[in-house]
Protein backbone atom coordinates (compact mmCIF):
# COMPACT_ATOMS: atom_id res chain seq x y z
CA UNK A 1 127.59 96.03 63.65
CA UNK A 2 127.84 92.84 65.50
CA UNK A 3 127.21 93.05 69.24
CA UNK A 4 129.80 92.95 71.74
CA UNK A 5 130.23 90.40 74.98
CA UNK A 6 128.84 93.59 77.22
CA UNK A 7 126.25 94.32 74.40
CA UNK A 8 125.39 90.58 75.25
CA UNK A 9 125.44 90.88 79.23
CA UNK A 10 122.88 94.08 78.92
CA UNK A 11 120.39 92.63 77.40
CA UNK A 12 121.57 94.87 73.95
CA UNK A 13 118.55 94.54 70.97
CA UNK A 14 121.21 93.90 68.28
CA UNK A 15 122.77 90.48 70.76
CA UNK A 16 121.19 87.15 69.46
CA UNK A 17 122.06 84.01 72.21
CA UNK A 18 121.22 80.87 70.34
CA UNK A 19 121.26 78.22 73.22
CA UNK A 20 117.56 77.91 72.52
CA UNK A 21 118.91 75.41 69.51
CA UNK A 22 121.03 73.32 72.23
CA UNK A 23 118.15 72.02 74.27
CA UNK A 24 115.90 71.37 70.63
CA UNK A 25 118.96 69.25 69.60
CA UNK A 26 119.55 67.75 72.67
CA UNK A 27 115.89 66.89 72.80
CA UNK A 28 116.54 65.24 69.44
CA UNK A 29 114.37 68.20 67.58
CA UNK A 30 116.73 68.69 64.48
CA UNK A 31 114.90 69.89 61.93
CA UNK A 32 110.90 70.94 61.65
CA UNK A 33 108.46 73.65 62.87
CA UNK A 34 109.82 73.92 66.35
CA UNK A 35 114.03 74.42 65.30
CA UNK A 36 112.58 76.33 62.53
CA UNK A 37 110.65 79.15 64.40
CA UNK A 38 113.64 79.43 67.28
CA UNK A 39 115.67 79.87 64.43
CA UNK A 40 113.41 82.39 62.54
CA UNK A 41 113.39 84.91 66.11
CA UNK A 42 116.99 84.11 66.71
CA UNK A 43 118.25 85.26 62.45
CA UNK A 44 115.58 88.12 62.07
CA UNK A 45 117.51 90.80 60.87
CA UNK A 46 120.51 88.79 60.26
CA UNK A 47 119.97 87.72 57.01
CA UNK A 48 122.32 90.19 54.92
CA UNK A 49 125.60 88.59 57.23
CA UNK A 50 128.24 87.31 55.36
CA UNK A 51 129.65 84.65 57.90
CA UNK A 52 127.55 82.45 60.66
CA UNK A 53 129.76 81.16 63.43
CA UNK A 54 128.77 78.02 64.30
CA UNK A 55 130.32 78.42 67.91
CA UNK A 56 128.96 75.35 69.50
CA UNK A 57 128.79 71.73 68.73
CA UNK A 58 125.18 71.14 69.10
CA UNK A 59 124.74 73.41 65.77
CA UNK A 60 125.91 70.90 63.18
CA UNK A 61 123.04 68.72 63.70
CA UNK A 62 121.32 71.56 62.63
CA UNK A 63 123.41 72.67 59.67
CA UNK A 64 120.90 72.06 56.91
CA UNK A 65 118.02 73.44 58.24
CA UNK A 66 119.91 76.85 59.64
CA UNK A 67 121.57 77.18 55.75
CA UNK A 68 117.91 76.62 54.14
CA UNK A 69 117.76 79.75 56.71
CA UNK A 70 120.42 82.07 55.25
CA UNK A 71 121.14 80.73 52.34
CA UNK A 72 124.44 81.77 50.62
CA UNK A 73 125.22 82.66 54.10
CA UNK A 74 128.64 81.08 55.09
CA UNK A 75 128.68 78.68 57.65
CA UNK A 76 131.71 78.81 59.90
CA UNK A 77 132.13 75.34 62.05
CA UNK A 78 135.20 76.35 64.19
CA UNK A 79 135.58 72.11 64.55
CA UNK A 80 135.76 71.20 60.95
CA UNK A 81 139.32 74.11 61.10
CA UNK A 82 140.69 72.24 64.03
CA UNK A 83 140.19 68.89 62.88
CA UNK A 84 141.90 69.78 59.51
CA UNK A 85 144.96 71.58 61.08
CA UNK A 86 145.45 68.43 63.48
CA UNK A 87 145.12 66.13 60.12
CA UNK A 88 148.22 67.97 58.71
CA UNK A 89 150.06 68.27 61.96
């Protein structure tokens, strides 16, 4: 079960906040040992999902390195839906 907003705001076990991967990427850090071990305690136990939402716009940078991650795990860029509904507006 995916944890809630006040799952998030109590400090719930099953919440995962990923703005650790904002500052590596704004540091320029997108890919190697540092990304990859944020990203190892951020997925750990996450790695039977279906879906990743990739709910910011600091995570593309990281796209290859998170999907070496999780695999066949789908990849949701909210952007990349936006962008294509504007194109055929």
């Amino acid at each position: 079960m995916a944890a809630s907003s006040e799952d998030i705001c109590r400090g719930s076990p099953d919440a995962r906040i990923a703005q650790p991967i904002s500052g590596l990427i704004e540091r320029g850090i997108t890919s190697g040992p540092k990304l990859e071990a944020v990203l190892d305690d951020i997925l750990i136990g996450r790695e039977e999902v279906d879906a990743v939402l990739m709910a910011c716009t600091h995570y593309p940078a990281a796209r290859a390195v998170i999907q070496a991650k999780l695999h066949d795990v789908e990849l949701v860029d909210p952007v990349e839906s936006w962008t294509d509904r504007m194109a055929r507006a």
